[in-house]
Every structure is written in structure tokens, then in C-alpha cells.
N, C-alpha and C. Protein backbone atom coordinates (compact mmCIF):
# COMPACT_ATOMS: atom_id res chain seq x y z
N UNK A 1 -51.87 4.43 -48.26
CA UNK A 1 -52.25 4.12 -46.91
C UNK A 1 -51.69 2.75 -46.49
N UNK A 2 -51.64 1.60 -47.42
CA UNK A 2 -51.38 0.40 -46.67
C UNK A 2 -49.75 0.84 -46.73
N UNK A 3 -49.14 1.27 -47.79
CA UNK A 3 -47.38 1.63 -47.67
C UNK A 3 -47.07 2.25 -46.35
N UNK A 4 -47.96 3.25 -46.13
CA UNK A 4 -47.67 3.80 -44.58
C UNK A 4 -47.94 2.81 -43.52
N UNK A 5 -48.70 1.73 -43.85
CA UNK A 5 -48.96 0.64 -42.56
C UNK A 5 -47.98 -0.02 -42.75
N UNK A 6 -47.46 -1.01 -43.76
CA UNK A 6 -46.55 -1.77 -44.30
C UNK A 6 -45.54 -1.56 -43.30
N UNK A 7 -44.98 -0.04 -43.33
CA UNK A 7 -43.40 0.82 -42.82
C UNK A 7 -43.71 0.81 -41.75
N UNK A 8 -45.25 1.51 -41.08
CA UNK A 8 -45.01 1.36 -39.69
C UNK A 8 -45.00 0.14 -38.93
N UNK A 9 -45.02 -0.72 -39.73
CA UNK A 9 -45.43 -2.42 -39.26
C UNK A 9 -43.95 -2.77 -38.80
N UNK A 10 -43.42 -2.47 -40.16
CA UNK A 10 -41.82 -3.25 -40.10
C UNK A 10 -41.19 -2.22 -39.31
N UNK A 11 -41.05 -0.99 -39.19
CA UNK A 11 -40.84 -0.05 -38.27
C UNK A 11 -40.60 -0.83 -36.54
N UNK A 12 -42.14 -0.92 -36.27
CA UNK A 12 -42.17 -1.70 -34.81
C UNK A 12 -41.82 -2.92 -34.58
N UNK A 13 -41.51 -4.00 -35.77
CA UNK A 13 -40.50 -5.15 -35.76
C UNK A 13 -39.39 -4.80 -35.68
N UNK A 14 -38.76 -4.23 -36.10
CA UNK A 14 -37.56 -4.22 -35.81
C UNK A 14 -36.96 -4.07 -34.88
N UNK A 15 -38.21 -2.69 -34.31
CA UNK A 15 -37.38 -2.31 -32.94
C UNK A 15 -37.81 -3.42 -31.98
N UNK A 16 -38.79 -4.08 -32.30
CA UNK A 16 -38.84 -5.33 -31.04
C UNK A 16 -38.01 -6.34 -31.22
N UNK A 17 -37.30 -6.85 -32.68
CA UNK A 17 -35.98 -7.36 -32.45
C UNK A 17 -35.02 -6.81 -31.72
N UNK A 18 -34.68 -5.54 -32.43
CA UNK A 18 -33.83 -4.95 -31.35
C UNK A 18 -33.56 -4.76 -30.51
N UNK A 19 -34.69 -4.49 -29.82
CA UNK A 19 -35.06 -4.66 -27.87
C UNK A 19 -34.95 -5.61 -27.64
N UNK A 20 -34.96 -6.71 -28.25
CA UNK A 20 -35.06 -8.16 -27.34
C UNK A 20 -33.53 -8.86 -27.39
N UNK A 21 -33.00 -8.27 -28.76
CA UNK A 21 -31.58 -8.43 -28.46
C UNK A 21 -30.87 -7.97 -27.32
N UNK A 22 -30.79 -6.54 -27.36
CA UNK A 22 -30.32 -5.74 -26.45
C UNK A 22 -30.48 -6.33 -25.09
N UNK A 23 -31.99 -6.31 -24.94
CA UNK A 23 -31.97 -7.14 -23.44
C UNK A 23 -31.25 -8.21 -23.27
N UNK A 24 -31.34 -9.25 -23.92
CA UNK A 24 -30.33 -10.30 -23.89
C UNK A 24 -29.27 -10.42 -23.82
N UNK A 25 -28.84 -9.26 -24.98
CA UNK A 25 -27.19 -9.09 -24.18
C UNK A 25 -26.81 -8.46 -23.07
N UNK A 26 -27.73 -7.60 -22.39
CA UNK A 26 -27.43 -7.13 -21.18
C UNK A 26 -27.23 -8.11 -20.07
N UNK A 27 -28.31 -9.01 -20.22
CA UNK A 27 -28.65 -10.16 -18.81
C UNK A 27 -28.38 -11.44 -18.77
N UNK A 28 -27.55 -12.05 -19.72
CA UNK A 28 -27.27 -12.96 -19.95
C UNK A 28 -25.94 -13.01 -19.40
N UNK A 29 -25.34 -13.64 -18.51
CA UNK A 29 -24.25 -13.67 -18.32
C UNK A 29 -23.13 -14.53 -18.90
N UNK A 30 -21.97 -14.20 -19.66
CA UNK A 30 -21.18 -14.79 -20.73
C UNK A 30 -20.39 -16.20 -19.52
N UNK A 31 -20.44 -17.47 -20.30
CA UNK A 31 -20.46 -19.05 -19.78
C UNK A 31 -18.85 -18.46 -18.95
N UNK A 32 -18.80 -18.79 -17.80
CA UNK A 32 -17.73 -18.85 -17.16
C UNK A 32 -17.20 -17.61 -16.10
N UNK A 33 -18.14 -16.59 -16.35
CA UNK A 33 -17.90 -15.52 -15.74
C UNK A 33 -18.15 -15.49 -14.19
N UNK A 34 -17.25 -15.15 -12.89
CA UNK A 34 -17.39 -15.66 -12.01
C UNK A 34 -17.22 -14.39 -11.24
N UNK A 35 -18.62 -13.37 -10.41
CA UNK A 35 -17.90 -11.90 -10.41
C UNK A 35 -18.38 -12.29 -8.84
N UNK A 36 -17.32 -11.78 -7.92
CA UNK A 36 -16.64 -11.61 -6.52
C UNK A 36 -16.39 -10.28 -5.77
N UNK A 37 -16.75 -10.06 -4.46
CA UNK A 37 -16.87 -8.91 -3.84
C UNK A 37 -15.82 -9.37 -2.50
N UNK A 38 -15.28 -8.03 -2.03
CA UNK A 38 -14.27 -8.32 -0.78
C UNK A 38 -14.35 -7.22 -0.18
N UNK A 39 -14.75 -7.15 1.25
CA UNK A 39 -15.01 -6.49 2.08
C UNK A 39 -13.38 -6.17 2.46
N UNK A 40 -12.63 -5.21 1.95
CA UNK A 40 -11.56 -4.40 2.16
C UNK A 40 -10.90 -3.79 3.38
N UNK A 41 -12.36 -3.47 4.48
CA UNK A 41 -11.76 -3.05 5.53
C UNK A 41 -11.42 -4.05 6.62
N UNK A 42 -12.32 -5.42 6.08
CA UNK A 42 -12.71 -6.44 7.27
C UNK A 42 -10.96 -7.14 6.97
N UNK A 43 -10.66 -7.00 5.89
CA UNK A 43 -9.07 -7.38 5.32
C UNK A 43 -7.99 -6.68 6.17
N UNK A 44 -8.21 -5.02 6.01
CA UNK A 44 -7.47 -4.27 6.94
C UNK A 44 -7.44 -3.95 8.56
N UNK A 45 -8.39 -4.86 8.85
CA UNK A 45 -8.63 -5.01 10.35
C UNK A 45 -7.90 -5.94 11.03
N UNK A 46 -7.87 -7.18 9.68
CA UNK A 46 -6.93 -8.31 10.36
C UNK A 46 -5.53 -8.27 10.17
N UNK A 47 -5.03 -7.14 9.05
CA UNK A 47 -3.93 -7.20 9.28
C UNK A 47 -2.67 -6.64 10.07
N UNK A 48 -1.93 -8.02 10.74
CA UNK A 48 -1.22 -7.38 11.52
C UNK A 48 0.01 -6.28 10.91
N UNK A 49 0.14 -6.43 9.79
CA UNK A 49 1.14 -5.76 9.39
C UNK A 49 1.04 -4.28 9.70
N UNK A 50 -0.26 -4.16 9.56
CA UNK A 50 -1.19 -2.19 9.95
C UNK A 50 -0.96 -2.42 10.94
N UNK A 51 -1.23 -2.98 11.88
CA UNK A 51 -1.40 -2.75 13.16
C UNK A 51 -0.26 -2.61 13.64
N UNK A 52 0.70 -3.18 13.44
CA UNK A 52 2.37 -2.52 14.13
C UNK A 52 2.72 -1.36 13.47
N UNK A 53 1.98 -1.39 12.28
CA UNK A 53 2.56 -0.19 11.55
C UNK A 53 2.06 0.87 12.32
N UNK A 54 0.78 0.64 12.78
CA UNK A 54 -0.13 1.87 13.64
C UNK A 54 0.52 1.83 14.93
N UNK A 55 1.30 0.93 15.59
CA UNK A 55 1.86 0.83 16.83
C UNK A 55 2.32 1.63 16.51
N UNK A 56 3.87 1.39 15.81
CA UNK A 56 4.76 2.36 15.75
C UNK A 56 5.04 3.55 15.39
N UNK A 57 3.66 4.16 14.94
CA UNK A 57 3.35 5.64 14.94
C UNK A 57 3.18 6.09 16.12
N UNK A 58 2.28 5.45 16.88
CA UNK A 58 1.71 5.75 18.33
C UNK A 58 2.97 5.77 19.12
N UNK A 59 3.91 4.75 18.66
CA UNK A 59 5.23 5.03 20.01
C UNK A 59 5.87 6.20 19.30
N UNK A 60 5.93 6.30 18.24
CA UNK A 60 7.17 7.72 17.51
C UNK A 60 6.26 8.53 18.16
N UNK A 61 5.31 9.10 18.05
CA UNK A 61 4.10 10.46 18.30
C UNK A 61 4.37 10.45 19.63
N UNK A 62 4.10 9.07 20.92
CA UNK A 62 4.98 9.49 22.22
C UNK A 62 5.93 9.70 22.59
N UNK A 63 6.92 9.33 21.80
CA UNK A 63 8.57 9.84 21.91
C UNK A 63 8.62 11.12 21.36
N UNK A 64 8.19 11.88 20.20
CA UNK A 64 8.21 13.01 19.70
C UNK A 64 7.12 14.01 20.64
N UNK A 65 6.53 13.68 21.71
CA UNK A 65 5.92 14.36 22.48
C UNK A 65 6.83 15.05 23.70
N UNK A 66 7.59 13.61 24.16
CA UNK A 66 8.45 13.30 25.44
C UNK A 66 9.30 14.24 25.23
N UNK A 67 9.92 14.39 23.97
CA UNK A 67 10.92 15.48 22.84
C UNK A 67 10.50 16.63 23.35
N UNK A 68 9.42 16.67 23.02
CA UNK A 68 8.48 18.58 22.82
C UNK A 68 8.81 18.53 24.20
N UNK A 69 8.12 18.09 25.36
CA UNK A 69 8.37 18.58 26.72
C UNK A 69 9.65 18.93 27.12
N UNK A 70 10.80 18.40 26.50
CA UNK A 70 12.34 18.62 26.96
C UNK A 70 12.50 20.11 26.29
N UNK A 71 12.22 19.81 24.86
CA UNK A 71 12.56 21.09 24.09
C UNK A 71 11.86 21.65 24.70
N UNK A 72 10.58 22.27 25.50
CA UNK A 72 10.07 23.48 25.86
C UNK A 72 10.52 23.85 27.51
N UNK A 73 11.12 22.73 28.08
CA UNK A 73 11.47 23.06 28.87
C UNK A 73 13.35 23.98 28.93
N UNK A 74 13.53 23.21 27.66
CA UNK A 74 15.02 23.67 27.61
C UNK A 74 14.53 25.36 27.10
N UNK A 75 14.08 25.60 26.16
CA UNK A 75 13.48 26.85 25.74
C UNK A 75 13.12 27.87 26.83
N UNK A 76 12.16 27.29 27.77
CA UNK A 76 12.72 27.94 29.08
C UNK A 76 13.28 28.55 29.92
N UNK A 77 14.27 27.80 29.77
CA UNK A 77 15.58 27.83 30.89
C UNK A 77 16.19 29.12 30.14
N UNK A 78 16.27 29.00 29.11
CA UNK A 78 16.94 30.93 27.90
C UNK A 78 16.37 32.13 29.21
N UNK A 79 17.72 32.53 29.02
CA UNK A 79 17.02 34.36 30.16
C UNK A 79 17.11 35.19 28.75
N UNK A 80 17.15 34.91 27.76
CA UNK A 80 17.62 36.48 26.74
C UNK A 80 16.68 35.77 25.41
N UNK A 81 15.85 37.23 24.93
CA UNK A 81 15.19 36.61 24.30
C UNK A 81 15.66 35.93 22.78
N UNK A 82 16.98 36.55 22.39
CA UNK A 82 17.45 35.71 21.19
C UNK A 82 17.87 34.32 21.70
N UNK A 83 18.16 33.98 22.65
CA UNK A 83 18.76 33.02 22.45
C UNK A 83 17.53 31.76 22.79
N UNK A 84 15.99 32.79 23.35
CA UNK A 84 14.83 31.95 23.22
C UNK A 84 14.35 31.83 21.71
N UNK A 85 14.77 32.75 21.15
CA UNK A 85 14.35 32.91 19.80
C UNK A 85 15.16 31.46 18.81
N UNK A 86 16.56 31.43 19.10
CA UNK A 86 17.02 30.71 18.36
C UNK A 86 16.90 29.28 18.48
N UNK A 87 16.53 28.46 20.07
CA UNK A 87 16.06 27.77 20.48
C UNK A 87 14.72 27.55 19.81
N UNK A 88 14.04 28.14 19.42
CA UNK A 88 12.83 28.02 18.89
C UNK A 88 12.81 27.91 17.51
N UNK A 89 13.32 28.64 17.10
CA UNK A 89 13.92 28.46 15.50
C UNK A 89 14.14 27.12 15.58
N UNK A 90 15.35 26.20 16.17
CA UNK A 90 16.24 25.04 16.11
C UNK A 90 15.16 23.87 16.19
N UNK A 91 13.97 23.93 17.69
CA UNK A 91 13.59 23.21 17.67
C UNK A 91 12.01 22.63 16.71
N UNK A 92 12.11 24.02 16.35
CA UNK A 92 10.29 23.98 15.01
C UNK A 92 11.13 23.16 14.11
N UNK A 93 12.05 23.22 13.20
CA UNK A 93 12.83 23.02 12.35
C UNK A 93 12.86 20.88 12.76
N UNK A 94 13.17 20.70 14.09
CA UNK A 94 13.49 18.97 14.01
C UNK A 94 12.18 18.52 14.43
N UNK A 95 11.53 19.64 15.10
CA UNK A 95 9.98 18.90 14.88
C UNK A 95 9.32 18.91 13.64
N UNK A 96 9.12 19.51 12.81
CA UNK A 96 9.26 19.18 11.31
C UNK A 96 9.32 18.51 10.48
N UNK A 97 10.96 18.12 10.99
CA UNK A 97 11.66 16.76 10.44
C UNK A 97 11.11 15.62 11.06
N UNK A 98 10.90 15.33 12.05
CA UNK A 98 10.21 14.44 12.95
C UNK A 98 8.81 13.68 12.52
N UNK A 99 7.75 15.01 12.57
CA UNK A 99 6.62 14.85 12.00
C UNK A 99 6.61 13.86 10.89
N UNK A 100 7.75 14.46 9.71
CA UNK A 100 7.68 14.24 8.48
C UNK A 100 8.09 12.34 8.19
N UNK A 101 9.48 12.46 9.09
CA UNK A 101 9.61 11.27 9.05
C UNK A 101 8.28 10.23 9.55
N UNK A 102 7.81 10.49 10.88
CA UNK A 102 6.95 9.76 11.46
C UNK A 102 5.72 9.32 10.39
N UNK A 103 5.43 10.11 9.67
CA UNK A 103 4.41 10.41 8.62
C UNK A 103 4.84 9.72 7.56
N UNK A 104 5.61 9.76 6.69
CA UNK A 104 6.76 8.87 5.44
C UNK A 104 6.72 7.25 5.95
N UNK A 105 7.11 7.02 7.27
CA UNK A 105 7.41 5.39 7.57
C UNK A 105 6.16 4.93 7.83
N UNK A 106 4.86 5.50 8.34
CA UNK A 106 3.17 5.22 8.36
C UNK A 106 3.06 4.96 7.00
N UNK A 107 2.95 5.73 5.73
CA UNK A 107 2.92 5.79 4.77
C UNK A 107 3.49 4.88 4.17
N UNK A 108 4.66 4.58 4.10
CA UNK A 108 5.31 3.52 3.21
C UNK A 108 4.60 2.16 4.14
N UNK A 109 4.69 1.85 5.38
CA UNK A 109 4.14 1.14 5.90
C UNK A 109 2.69 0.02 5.41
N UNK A 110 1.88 1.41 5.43
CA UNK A 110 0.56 1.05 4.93
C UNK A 110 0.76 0.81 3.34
N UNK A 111 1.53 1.77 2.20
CA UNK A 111 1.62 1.36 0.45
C UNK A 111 1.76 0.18 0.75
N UNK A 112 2.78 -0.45 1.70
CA UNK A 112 3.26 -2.45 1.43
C UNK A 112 1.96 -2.90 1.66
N UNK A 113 1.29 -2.66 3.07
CA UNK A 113 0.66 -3.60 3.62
C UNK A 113 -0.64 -3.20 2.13
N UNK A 114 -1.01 -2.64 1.44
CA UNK A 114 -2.02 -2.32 0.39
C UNK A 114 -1.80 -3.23 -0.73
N UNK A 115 -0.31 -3.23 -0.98
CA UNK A 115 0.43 -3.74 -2.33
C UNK A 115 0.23 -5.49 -1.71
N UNK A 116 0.57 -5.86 -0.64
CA UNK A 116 0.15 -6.99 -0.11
C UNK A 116 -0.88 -7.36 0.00
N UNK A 117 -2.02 -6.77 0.11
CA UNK A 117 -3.72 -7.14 0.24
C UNK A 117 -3.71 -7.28 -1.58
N UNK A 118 -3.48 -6.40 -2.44
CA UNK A 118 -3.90 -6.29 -3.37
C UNK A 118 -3.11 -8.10 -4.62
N UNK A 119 -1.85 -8.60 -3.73
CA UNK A 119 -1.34 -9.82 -4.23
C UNK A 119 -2.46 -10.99 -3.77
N UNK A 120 -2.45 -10.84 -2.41
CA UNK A 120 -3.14 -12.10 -1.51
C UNK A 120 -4.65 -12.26 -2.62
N UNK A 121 -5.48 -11.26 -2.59
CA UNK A 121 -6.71 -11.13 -3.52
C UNK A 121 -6.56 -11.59 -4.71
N UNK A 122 -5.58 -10.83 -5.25
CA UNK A 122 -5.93 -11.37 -7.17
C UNK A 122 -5.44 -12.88 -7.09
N UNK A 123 -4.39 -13.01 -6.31
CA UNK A 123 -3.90 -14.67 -6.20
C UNK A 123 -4.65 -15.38 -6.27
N UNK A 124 -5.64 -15.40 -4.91
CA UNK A 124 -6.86 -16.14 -3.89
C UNK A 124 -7.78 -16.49 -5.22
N UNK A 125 -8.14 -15.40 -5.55
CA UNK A 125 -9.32 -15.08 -6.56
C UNK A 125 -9.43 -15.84 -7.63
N UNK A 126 -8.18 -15.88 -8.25
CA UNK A 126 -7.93 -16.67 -9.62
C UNK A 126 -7.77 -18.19 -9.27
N UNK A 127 -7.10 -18.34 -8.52
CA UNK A 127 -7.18 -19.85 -7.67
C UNK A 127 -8.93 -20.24 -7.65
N UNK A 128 -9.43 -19.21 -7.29
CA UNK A 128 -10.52 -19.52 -7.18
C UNK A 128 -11.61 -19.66 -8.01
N UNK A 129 -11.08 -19.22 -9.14
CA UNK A 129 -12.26 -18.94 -10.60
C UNK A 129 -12.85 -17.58 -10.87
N UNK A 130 -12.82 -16.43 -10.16
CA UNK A 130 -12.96 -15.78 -10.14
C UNK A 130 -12.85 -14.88 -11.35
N UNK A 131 -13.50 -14.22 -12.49
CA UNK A 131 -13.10 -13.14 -13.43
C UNK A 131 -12.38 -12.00 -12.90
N UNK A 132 -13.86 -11.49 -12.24
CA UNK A 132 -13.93 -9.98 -11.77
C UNK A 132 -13.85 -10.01 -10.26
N UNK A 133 -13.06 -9.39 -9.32
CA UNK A 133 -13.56 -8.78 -8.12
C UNK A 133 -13.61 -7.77 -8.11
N UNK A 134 -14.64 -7.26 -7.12
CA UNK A 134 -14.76 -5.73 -7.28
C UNK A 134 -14.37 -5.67 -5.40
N UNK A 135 -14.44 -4.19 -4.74
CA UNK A 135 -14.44 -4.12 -3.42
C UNK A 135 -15.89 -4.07 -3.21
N UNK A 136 -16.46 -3.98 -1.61
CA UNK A 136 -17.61 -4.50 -1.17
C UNK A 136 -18.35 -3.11 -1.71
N UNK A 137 -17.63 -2.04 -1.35
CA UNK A 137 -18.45 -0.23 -1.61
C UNK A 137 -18.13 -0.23 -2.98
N UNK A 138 -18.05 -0.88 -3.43
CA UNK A 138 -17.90 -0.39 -5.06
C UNK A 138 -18.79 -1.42 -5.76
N UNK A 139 -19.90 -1.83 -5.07
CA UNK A 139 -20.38 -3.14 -5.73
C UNK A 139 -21.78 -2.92 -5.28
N UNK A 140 -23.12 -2.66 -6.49
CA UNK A 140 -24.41 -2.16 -6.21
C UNK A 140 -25.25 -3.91 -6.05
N UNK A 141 -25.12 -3.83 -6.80
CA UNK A 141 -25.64 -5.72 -6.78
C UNK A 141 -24.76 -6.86 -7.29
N UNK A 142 -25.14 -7.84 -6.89
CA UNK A 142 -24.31 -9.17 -7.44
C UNK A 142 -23.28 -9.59 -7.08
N UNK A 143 -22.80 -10.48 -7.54
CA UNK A 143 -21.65 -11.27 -6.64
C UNK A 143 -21.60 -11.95 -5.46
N UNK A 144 -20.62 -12.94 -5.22
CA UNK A 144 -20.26 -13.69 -4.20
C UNK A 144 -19.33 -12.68 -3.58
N UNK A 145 -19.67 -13.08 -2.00
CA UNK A 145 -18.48 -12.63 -0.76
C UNK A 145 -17.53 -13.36 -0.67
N UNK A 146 -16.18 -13.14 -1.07
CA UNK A 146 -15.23 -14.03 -1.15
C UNK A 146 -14.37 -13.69 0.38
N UNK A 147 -14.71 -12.62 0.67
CA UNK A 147 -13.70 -11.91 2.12
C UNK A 147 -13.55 -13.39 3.05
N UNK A 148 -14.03 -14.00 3.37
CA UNK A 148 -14.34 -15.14 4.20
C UNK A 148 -12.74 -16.22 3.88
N UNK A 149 -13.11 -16.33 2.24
CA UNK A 149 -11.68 -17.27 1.84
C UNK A 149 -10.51 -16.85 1.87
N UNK A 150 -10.42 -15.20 1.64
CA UNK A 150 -9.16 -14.81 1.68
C UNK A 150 -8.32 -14.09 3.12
N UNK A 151 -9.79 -14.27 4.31
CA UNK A 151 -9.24 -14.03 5.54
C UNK A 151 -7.84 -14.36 6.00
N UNK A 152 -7.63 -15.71 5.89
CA UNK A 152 -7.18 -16.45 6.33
C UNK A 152 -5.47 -16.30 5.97
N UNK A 153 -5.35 -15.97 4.34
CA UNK A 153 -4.32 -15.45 3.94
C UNK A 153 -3.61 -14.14 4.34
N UNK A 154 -4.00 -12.64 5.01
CA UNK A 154 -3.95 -12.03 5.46
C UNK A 154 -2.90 -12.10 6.56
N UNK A 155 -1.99 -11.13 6.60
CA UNK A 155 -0.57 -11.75 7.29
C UNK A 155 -0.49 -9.86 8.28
């Protein structure tokens, strides 16, 4: 009987060492660690680089509109139906191409202006002491708002 107390004694020591370790290493934060949050969209709002990039979708999409009205009017003007047919063929085919391009130069547009947010940050950051940043939606608790310091860098 006392051997069975003895074990269950040292049994529940241990695990209260153990627990108290564990906790400790969970909540203790290691000397120097400096973890940072950045509001990502408030970044992509200021930059002008998107924003011409978004211009110049908006003017291609009105020029590729201005397009469609000619092409449907030229489509039109056909009295025979192959040769409405082939008109139609010709012009699905560069609207297509159009789309595609318009879509590709948005795209590459925005990869820079991303690949550029993503320099300005880790730069800013480390300048700053920073370990870890995380983005603002990817971050449940903790951390400093750094978005404020790296506004300014944003081109």
C-alpha cells in the first residue's frame, strides 16, 4: 500500500514538473524576439504602382470595347451569311487575344508591384528589429502594427 502511494506520489510530481515546464516554454518569449503585423491591403491601397496598373486595364477594356463596337458593326455590314460567319470567326479569335493580353500585363503588373511590397517589408522590418512579421489576417493575437512605418516607403 505505501509502494502504491510512493508511485502515485512521484507519478503526480513529475507531471507537475512537466506541466510547469511546458508552460514555460510556451509563454516565455525567447530575449530578442520582436513579432510585427502589416496591414497588406492598407499597403496596396497606397500603391501607386496598382493603381496605374488598374488604370491601364480600365483604358485597354475601353479601347477593346470601342474595338467590339467597330467589329460588330463591320460584321453587319456582311449581306451573305459566310462571309458574316467568317467575320465572326476573325473577330472572336483577336478578341481572345486581346482579353488575354489585357489580362497577362494586369498580372505581371500586380506580381512586381507584390514582389515590391514584399522587398519594402522585409527591408523596413529588419531595419527595424523585427524577427517575425506576419500579415494583419494571418495574425490571431500579438504583435506590433508596423503598417504605419512602412507606409511611407510604398512607391
Amino acid at each position: 500500500m505505501k509502494k502504491n502511494i510512493l508511485t502515485l506520489a512521484l507519478c503526480a510530481f513529475c507531471f507537475g514538473l512537466g506541466f510547469g515546464i511546458n508552460n514555460v516554454a510556451f509563454s516565455d518569449n525567447p530575449a530578442g524576439l520582436k513579432i510585427g503585423y502589416v496591414n497588406v491591403a492598407k499597403l496596396l491601397t497606397a500603391s501607386k504602382a496598382l493603381k496605374a496598373a488598374e488604370d491601364a486595364k480600365t483604358k485597354a477594356t475601353n479601347d477593346m470595347l470601342k474595338w467590339y463596337d467597330t467589329a460588330s458593326a463591320d460584321i453587319q455590314k456582311q449581306t451573305t451569311k459566310e462571309g458574316k460567319d467568317a467575320l465572326i470567326k476573325k473577330y472572336e479569335a483577336q478578341l481572345t487575344a486581346k482579353k488575354k493580353s489585357i489580362t497577362d500585363a494586369y498580372l505581371k503588373k500586380v506580381d512586381e508591384v507584390d514582389k515590391q511590397l514584399d522587398s519594402i517589408i522585409t527591408q523596413k522590418s529588419k531595419e527595424m528589429g523585427y524577427s517575425l512579421v506576419f500579415k494583419k489576417e494571418a495574425l490571431l493575437f500579438g504583435g506590433e502594427d508596423i503598417t504605419s512605418s512602412i507606409l511611407p516607403s510604398v512607391k
